[in-house]
N, C-alpha and C. Protein backbone atom coordinates (compact mmCIF):
# COMPACT_ATOMS: atom_id res chain seq x y z
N UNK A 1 -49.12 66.27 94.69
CA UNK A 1 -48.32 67.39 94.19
C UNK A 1 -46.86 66.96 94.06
N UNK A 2 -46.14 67.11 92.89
CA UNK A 2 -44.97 67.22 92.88
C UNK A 2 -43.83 68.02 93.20
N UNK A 3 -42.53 67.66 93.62
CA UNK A 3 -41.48 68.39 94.35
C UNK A 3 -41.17 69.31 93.84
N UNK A 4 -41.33 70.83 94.60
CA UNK A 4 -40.73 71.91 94.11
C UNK A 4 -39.41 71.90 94.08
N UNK A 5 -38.58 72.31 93.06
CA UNK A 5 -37.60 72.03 92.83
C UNK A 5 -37.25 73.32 92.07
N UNK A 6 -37.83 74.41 91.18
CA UNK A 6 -37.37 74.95 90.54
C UNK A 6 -38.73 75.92 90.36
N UNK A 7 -38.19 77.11 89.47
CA UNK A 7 -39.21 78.11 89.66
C UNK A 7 -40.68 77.64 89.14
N UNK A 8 -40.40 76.64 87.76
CA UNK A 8 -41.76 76.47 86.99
C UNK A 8 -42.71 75.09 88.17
N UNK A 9 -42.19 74.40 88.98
CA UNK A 9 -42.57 73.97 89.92
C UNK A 9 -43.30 74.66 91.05
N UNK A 10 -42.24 75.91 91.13
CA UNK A 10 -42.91 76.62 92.21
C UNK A 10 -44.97 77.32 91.75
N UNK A 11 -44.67 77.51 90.46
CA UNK A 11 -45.97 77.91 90.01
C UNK A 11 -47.05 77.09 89.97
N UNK A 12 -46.53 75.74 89.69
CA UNK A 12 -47.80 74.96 89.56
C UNK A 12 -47.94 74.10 90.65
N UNK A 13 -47.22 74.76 91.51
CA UNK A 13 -47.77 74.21 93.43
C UNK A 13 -48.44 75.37 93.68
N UNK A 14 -48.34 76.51 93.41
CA UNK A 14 -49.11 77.90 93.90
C UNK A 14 -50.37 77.68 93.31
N UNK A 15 -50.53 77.22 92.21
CA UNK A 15 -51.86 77.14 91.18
C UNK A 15 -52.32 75.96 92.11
N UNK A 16 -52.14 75.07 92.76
CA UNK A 16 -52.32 73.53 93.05
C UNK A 16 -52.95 74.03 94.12
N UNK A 17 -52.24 74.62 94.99
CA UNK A 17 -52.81 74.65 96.22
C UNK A 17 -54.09 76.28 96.94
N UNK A 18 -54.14 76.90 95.36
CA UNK A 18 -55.19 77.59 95.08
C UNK A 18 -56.41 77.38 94.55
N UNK A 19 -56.54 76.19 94.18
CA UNK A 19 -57.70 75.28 92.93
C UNK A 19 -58.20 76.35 92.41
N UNK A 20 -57.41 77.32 91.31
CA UNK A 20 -57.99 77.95 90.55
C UNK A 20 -56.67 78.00 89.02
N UNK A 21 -57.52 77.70 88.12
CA UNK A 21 -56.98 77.82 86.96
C UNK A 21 -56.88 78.77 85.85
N UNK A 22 -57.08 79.95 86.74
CA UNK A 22 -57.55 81.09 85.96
C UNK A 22 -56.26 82.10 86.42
N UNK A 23 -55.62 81.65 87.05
CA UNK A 23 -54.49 82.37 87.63
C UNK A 23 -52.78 82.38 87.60
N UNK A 24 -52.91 81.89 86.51
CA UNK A 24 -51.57 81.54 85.74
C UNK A 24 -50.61 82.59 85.45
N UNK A 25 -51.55 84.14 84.91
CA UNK A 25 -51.15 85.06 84.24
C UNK A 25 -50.74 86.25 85.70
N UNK A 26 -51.03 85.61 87.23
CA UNK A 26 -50.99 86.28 88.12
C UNK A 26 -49.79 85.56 88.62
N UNK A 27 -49.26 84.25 88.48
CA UNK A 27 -48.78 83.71 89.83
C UNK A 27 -47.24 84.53 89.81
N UNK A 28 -46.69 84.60 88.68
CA UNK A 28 -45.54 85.31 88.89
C UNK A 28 -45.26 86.51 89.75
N UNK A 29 -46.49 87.08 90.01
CA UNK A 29 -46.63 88.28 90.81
C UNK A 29 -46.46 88.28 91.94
N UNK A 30 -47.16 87.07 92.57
CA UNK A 30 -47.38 86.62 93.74
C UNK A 30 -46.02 85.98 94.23
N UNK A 31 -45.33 85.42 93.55
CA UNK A 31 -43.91 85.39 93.92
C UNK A 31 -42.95 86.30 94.01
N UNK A 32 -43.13 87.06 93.35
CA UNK A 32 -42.55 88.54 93.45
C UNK A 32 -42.44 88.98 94.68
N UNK A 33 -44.21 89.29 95.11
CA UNK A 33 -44.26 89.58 96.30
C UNK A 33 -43.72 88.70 97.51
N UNK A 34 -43.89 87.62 97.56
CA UNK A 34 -43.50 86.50 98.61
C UNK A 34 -41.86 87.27 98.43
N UNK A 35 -41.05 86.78 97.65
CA UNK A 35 -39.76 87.47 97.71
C UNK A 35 -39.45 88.70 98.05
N UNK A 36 -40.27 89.85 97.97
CA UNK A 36 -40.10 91.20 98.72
C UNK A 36 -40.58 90.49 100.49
N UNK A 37 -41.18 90.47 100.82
CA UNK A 37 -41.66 89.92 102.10
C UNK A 37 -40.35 88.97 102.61
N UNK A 38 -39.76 88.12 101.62
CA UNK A 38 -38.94 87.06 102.92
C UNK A 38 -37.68 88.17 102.97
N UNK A 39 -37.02 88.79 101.84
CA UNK A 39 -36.14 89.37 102.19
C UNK A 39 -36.09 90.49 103.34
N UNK A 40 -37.66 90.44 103.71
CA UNK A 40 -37.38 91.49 104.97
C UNK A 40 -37.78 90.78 106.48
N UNK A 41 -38.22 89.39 106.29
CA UNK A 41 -38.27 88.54 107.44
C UNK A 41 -37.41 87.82 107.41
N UNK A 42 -36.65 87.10 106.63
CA UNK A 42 -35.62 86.47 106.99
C UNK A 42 -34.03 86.94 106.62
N UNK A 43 -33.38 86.39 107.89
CA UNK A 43 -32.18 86.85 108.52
C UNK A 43 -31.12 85.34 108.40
N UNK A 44 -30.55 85.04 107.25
CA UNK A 44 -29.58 83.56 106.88
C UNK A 44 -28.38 83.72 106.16
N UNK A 45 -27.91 83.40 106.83
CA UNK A 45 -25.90 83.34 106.68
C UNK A 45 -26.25 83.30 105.08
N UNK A 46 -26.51 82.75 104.38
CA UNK A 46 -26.57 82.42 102.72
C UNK A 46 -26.92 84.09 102.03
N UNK A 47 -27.42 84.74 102.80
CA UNK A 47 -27.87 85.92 102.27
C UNK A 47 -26.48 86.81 102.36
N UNK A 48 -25.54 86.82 103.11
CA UNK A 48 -24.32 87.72 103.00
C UNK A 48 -23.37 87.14 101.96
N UNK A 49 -23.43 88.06 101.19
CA UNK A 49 -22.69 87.59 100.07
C UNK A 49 -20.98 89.13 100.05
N UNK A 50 -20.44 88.57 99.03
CA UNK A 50 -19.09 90.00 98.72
C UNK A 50 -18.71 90.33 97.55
N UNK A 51 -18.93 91.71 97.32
CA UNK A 51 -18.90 91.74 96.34
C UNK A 51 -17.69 92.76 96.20
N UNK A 52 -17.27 93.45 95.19
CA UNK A 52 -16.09 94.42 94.61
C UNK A 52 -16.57 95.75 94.07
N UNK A 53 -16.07 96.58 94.50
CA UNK A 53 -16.44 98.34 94.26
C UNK A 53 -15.22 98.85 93.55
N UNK A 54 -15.61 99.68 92.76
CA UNK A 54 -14.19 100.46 92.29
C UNK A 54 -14.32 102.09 92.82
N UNK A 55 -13.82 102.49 93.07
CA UNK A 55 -13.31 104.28 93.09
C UNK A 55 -13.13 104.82 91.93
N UNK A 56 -13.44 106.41 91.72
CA UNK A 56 -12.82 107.21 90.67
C UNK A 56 -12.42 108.18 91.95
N UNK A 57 -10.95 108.39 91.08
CA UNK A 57 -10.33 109.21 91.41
C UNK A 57 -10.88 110.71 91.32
N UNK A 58 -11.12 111.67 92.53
CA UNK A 58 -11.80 112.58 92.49
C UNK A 58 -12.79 112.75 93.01
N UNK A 59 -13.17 111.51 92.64
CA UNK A 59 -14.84 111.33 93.10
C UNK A 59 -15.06 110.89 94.67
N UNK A 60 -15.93 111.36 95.27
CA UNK A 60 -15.95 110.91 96.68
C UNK A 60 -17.08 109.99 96.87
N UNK A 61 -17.64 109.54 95.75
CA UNK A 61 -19.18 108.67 95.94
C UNK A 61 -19.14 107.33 95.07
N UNK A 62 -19.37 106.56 95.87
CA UNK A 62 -19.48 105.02 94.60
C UNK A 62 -20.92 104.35 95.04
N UNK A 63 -21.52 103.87 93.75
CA UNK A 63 -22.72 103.13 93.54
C UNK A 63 -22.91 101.92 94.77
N UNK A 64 -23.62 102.01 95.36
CA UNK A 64 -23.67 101.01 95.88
C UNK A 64 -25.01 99.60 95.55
N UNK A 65 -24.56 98.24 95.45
CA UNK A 65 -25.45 97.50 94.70
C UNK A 65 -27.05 97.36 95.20
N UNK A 66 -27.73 97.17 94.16
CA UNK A 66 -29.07 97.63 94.03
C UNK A 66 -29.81 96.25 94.92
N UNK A 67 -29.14 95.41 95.53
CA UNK A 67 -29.90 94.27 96.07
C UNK A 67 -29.09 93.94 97.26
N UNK A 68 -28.61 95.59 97.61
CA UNK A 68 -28.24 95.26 99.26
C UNK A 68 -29.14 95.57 100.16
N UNK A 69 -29.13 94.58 101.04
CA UNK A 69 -30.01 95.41 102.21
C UNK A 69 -29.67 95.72 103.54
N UNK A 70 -28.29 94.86 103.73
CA UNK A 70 -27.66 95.79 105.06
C UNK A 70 -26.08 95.78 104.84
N UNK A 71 -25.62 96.40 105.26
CA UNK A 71 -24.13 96.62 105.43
C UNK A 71 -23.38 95.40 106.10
N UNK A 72 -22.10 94.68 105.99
CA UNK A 72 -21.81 94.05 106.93
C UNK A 72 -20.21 94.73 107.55
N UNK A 73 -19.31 94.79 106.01
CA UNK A 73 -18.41 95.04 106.30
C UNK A 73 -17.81 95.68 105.11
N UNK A 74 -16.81 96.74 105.11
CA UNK A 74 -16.26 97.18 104.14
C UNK A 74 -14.91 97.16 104.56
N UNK A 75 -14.31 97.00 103.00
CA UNK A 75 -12.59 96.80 103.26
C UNK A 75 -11.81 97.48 102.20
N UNK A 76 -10.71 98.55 102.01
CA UNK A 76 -10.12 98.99 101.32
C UNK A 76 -8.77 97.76 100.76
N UNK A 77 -8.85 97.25 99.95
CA UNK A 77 -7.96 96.17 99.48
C UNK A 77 -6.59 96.76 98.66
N UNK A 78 -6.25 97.33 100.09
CA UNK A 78 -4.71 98.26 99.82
C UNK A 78 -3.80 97.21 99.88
N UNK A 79 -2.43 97.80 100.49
CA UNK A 79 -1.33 97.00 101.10
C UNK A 79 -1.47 98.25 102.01
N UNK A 80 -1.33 97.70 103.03
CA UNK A 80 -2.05 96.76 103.38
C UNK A 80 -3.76 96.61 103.62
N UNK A 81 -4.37 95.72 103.81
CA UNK A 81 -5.73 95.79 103.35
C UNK A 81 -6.05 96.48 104.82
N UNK A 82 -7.00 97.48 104.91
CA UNK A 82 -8.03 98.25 105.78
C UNK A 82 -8.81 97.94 105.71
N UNK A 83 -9.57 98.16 106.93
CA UNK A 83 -10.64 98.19 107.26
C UNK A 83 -11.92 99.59 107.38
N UNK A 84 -12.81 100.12 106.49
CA UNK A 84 -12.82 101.34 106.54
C UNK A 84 -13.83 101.21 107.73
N UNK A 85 -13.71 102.83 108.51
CA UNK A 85 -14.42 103.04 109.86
C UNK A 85 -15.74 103.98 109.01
N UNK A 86 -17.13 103.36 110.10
CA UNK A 86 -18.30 104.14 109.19
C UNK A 86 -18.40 105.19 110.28
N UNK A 87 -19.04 106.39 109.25
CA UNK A 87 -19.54 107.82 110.74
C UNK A 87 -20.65 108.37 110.21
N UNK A 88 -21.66 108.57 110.59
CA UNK A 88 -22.37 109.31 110.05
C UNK A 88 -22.41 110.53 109.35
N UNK A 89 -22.72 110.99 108.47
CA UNK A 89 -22.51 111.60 107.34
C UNK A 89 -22.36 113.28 107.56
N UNK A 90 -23.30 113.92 108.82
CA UNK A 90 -22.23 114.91 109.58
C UNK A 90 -20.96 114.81 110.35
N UNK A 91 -20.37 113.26 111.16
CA UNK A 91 -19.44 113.20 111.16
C UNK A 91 -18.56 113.37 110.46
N UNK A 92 -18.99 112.59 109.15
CA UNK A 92 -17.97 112.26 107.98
C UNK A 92 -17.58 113.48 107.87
N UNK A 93 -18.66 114.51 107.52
CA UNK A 93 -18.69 116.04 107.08
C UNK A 93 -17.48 117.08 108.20
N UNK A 94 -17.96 116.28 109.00
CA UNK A 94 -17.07 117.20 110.23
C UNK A 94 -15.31 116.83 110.26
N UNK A 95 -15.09 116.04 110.31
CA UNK A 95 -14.10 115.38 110.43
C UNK A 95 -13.06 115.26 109.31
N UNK A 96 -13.97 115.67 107.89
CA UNK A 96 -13.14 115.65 106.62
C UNK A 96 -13.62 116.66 105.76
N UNK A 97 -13.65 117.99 106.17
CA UNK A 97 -14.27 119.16 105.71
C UNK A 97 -13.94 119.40 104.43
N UNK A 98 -12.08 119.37 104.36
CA UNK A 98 -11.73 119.72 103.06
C UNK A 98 -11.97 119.02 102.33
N UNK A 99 -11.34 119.38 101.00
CA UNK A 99 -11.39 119.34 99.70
C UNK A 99 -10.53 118.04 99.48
N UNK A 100 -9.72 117.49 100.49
CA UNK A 100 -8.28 116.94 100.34
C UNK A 100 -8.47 115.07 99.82
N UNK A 101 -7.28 114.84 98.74
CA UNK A 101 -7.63 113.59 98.73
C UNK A 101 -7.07 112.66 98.93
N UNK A 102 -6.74 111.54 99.11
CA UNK A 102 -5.86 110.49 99.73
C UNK A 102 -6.39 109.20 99.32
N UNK A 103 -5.74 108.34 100.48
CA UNK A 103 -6.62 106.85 100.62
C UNK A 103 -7.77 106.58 101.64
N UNK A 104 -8.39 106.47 101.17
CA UNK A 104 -9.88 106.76 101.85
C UNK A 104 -9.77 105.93 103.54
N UNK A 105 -10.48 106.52 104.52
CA UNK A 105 -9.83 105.58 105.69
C UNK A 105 -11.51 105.90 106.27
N UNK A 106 -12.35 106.37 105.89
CA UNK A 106 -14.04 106.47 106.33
C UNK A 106 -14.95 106.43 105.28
N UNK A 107 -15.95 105.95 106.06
CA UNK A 107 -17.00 106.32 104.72
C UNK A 107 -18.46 106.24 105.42
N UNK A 108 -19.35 107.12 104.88
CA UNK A 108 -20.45 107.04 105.48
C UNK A 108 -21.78 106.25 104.13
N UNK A 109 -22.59 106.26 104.05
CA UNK A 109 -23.97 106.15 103.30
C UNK A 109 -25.19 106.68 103.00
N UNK A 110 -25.12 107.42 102.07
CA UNK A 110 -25.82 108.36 101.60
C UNK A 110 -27.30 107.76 100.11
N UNK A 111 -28.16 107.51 100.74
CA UNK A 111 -29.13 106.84 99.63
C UNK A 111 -28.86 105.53 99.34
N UNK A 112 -28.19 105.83 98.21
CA UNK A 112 -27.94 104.77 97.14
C UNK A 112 -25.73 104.02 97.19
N UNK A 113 -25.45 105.59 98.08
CA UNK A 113 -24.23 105.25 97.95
C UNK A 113 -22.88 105.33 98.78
N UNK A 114 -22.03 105.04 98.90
CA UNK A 114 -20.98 105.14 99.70
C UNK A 114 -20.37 106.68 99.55
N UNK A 115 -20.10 107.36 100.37
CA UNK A 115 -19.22 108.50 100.71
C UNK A 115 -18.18 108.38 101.08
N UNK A 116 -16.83 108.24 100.86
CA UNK A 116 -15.57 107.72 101.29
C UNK A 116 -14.80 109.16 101.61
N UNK A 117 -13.84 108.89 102.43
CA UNK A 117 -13.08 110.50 103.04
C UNK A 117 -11.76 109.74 103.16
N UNK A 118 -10.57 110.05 103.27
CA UNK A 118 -10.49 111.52 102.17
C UNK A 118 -11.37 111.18 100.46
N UNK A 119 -11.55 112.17 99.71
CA UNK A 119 -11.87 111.71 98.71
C UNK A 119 -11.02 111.13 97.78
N UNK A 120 -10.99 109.88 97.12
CA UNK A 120 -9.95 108.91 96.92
C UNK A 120 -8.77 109.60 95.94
N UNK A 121 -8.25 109.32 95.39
CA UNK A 121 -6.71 110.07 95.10
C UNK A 121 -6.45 109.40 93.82
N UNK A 122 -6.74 108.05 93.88
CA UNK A 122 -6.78 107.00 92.86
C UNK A 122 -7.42 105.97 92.66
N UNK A 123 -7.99 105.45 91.86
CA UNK A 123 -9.00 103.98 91.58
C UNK A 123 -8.19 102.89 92.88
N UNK A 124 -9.16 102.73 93.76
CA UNK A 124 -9.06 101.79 95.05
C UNK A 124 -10.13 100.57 94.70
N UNK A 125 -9.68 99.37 94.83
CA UNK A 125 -10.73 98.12 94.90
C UNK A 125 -11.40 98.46 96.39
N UNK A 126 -13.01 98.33 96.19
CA UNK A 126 -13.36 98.25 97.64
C UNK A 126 -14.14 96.56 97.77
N UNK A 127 -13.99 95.94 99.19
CA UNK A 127 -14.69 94.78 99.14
C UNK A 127 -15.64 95.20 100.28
N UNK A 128 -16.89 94.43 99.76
CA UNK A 128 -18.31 95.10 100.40
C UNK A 128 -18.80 93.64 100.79
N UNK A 129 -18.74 93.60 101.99
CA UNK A 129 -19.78 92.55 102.48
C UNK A 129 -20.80 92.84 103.01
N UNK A 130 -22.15 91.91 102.49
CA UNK A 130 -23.47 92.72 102.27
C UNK A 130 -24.45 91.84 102.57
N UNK A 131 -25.56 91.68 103.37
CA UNK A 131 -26.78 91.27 103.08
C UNK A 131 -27.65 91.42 101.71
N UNK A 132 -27.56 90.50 101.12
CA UNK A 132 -28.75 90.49 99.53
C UNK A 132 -29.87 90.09 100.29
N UNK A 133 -30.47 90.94 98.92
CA UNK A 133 -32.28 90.46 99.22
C UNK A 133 -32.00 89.23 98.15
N UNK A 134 -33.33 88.15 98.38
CA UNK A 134 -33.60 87.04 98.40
C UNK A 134 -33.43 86.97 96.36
N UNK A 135 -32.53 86.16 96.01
CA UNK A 135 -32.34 86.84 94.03
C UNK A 135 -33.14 86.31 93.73
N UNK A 136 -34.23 87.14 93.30
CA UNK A 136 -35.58 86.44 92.55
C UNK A 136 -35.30 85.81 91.18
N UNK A 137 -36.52 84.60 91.31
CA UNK A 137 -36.40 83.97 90.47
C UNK A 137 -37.18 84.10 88.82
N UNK A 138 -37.03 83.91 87.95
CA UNK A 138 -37.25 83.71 86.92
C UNK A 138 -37.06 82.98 86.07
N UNK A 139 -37.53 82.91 84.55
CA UNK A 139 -37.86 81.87 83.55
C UNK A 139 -36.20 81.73 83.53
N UNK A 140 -35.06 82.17 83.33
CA UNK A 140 -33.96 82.35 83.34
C UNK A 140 -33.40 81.90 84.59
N UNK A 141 -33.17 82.66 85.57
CA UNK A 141 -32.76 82.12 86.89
C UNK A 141 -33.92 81.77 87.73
N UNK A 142 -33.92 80.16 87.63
CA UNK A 142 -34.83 79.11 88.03
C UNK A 142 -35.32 78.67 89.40
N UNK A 143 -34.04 78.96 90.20
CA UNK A 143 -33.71 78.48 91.22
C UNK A 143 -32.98 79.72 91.97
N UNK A 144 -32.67 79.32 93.89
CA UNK A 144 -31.85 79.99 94.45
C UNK A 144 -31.58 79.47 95.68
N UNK A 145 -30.79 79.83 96.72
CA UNK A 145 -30.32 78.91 97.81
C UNK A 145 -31.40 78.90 98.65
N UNK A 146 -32.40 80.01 98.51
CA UNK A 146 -33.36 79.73 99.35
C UNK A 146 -34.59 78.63 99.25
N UNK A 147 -35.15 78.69 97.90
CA UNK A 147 -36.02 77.31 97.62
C UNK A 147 -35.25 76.30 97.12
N UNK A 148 -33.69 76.30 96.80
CA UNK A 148 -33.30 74.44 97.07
C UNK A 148 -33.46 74.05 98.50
N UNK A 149 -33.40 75.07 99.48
CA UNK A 149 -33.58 74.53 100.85
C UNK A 149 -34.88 74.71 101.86
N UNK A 150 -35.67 75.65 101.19
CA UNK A 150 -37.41 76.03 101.56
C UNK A 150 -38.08 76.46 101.09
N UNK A 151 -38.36 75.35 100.28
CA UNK A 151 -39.70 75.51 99.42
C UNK A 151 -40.51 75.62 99.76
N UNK A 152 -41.01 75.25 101.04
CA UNK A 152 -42.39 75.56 101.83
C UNK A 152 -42.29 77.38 101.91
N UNK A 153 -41.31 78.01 102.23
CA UNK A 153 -41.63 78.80 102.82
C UNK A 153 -41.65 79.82 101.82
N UNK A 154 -41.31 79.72 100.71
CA UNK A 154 -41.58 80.12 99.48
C UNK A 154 -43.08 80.05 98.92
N UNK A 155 -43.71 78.62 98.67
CA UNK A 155 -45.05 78.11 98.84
C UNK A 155 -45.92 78.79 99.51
N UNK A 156 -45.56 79.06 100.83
CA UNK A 156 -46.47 79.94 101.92
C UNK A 156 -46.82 81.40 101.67
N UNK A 157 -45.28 81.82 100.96
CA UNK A 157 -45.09 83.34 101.18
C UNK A 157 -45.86 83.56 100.05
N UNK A 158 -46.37 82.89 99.08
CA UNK A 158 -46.47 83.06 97.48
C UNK A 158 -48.01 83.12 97.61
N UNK A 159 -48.22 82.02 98.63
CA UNK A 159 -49.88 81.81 99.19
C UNK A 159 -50.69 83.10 99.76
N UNK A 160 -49.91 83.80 100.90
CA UNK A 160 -50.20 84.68 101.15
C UNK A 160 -50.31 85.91 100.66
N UNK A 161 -49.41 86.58 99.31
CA UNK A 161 -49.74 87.26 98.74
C UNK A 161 -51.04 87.01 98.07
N UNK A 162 -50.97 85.97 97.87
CA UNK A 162 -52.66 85.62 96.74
C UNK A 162 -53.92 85.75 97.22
N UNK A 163 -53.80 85.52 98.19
CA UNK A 163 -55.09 85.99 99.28
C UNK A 163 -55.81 87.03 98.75
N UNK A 164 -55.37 88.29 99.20
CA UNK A 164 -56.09 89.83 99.32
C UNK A 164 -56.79 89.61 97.41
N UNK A 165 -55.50 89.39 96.56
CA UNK A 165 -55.84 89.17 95.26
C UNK A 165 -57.08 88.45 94.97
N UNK A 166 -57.14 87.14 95.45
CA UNK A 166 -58.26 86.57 94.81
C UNK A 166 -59.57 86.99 96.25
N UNK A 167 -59.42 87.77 96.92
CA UNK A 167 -60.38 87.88 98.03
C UNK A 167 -60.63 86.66 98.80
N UNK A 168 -60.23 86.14 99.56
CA UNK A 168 -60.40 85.21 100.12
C UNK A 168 -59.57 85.15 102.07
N UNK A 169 -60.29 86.36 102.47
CA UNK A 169 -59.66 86.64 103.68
C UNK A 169 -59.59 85.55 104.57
N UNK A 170 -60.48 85.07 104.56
CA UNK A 170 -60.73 83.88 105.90
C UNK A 170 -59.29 83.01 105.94
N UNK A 171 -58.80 82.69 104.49
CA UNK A 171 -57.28 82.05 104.37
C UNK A 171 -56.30 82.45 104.72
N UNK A 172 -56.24 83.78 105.18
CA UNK A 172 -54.61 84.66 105.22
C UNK A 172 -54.16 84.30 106.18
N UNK A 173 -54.70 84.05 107.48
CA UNK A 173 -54.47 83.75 109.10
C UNK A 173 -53.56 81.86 108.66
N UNK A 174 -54.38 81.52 107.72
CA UNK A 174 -53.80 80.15 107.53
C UNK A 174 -52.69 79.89 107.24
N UNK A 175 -52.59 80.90 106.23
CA UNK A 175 -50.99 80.92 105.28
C UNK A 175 -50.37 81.48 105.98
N UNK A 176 -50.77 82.60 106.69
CA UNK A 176 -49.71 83.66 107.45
C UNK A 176 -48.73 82.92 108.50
N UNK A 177 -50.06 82.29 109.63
CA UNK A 177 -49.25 81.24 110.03
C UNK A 177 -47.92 80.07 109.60
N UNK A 178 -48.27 79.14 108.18
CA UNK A 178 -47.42 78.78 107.99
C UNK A 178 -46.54 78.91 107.28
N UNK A 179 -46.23 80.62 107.15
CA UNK A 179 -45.35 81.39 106.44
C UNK A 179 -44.50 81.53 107.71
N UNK A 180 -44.94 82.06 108.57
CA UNK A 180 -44.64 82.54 110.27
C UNK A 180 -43.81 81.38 110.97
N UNK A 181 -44.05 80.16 110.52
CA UNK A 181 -43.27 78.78 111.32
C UNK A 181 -42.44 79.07 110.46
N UNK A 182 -42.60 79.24 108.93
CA UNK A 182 -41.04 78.33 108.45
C UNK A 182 -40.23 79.61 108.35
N UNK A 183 -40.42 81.04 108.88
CA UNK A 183 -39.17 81.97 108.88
C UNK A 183 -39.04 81.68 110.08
N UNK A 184 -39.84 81.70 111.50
CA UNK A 184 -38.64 81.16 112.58
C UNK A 184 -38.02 80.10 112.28
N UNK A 185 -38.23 79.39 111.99
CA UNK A 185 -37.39 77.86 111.57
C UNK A 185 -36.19 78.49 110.78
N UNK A 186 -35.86 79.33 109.55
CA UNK A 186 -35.03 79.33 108.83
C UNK A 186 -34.31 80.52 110.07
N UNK A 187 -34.62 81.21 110.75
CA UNK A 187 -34.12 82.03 111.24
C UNK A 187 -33.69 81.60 112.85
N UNK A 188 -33.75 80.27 113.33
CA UNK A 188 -33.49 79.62 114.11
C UNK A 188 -32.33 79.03 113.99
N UNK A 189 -32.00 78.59 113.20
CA UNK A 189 -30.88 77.80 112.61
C UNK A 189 -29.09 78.82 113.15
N UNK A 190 -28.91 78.21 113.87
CA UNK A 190 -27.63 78.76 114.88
C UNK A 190 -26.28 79.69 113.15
N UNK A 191 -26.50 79.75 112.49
CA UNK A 191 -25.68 80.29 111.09
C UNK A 191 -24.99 81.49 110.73
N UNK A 192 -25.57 82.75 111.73
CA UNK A 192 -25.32 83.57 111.88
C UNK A 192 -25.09 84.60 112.91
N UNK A 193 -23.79 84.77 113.29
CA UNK A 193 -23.46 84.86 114.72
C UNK A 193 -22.69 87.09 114.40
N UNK A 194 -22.73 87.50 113.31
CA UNK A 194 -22.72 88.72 112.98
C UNK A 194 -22.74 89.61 113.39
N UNK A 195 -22.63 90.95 113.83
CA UNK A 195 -23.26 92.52 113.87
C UNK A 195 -22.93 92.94 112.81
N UNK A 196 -23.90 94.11 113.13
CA UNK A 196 -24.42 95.11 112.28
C UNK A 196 -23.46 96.21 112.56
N UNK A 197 -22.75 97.46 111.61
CA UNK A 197 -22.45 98.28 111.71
C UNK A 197 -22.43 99.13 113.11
N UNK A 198 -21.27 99.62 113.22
CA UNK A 198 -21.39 100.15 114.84
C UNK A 198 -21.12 101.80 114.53
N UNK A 199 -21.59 103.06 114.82
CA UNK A 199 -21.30 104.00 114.56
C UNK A 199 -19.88 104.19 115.67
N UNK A 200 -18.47 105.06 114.82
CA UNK A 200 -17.67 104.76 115.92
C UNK A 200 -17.65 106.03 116.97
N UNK A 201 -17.23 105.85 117.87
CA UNK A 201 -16.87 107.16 119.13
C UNK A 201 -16.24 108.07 118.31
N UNK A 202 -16.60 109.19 119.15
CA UNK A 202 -15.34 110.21 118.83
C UNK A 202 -14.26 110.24 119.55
């Protein structure tokens, strides 16, 4: 077998190590899935990325991006730059009842989106540091930091979706397993020393 290196690699190691040739029109799927699955087992410094939010004035709610999956840190990029404090969303409610608007100094998370208090006054840059899920790959974007550096565990995760698909239970314990080594392994790796959001005191 040749070195995975890139997405169209990744397929014809999945086909390779399935000996079936009838499954070409599936494997993309099966990576799909492997990528929903690692982004919720693995935990790697490469996954916090930062990105930029804007405010409307008026508005007390901004989009938040569609391939976050945890919060790390938010920052109002004033003069001077803040740090915004999170509260839960009856806090928020409690604490900033009115109508009133300013420079936002809280914000809670609601679904899809940020709730900021006061409600902003004027277009504010916000910087969002974020856990991404794993950026799937495609015919277009080929590659990603996770299979230039584990391709096995990509291989594995891709394996294990295919299982239930082609019926072949007796294999899952196999793959599962060496899906199971290479996220402790990637999640072993000393890289991320972080917390998570702290709700603050009153």
């Amino acid at each position: 077998m040749s070195a995975i290196t890139d997405y169209a690699s990744l397929q014809t190691a999945v086909s390779s190590w399935l000996h079936r040739t009838d499954l070409t029109p599936f494997i993309a799927d099966f990576i799909a899935l492997a990528e929903a699955k690692m982004s919720s087992d693995i935990v790697a410094r490469p996954m916090d990325i930062r990105g930029n939010l804007m405010t409307i004035a008026g508005n007390a709610y901004v989009n938040l991006p569609l391939d976050m999956l945890e919060m790390r840190r938010l920052i109002l990029r004033s003069d001077p730059v803040t740090g915004l404090l999170y509260a839960t969303p009856d806090q928020l409610s409690a604490d900033h009842a009115s109508a009133a608007t300013g420079k936002p100094v809280a914000f809670s998370v609601i679904g899809q989106q940020l709730q900021l208090a006061p409600i902003p006054d004027a277009a504010y840059q916000l910087e969002l540091t974020y856990q991404q899920r794993i950026p799937a790959l495609t015919t277009t974007n080929t590659t990603n930091w996770l299979l230039a550096a584990f391709p096995n565990v990509y291989l594995y995760a891709a394996l294990c979706a295919a299982q239930p698909f082609i019926m072949n239970d007796a294999r899952i314990p196999t793959f599962e397993k060496l899906y199971l080594q290479s996220v402790d392994a990637i999640n072993s790796i000393d890289w991320y020393s972080g917390s998570t959001m702290q709700v603050r005191a009153k």
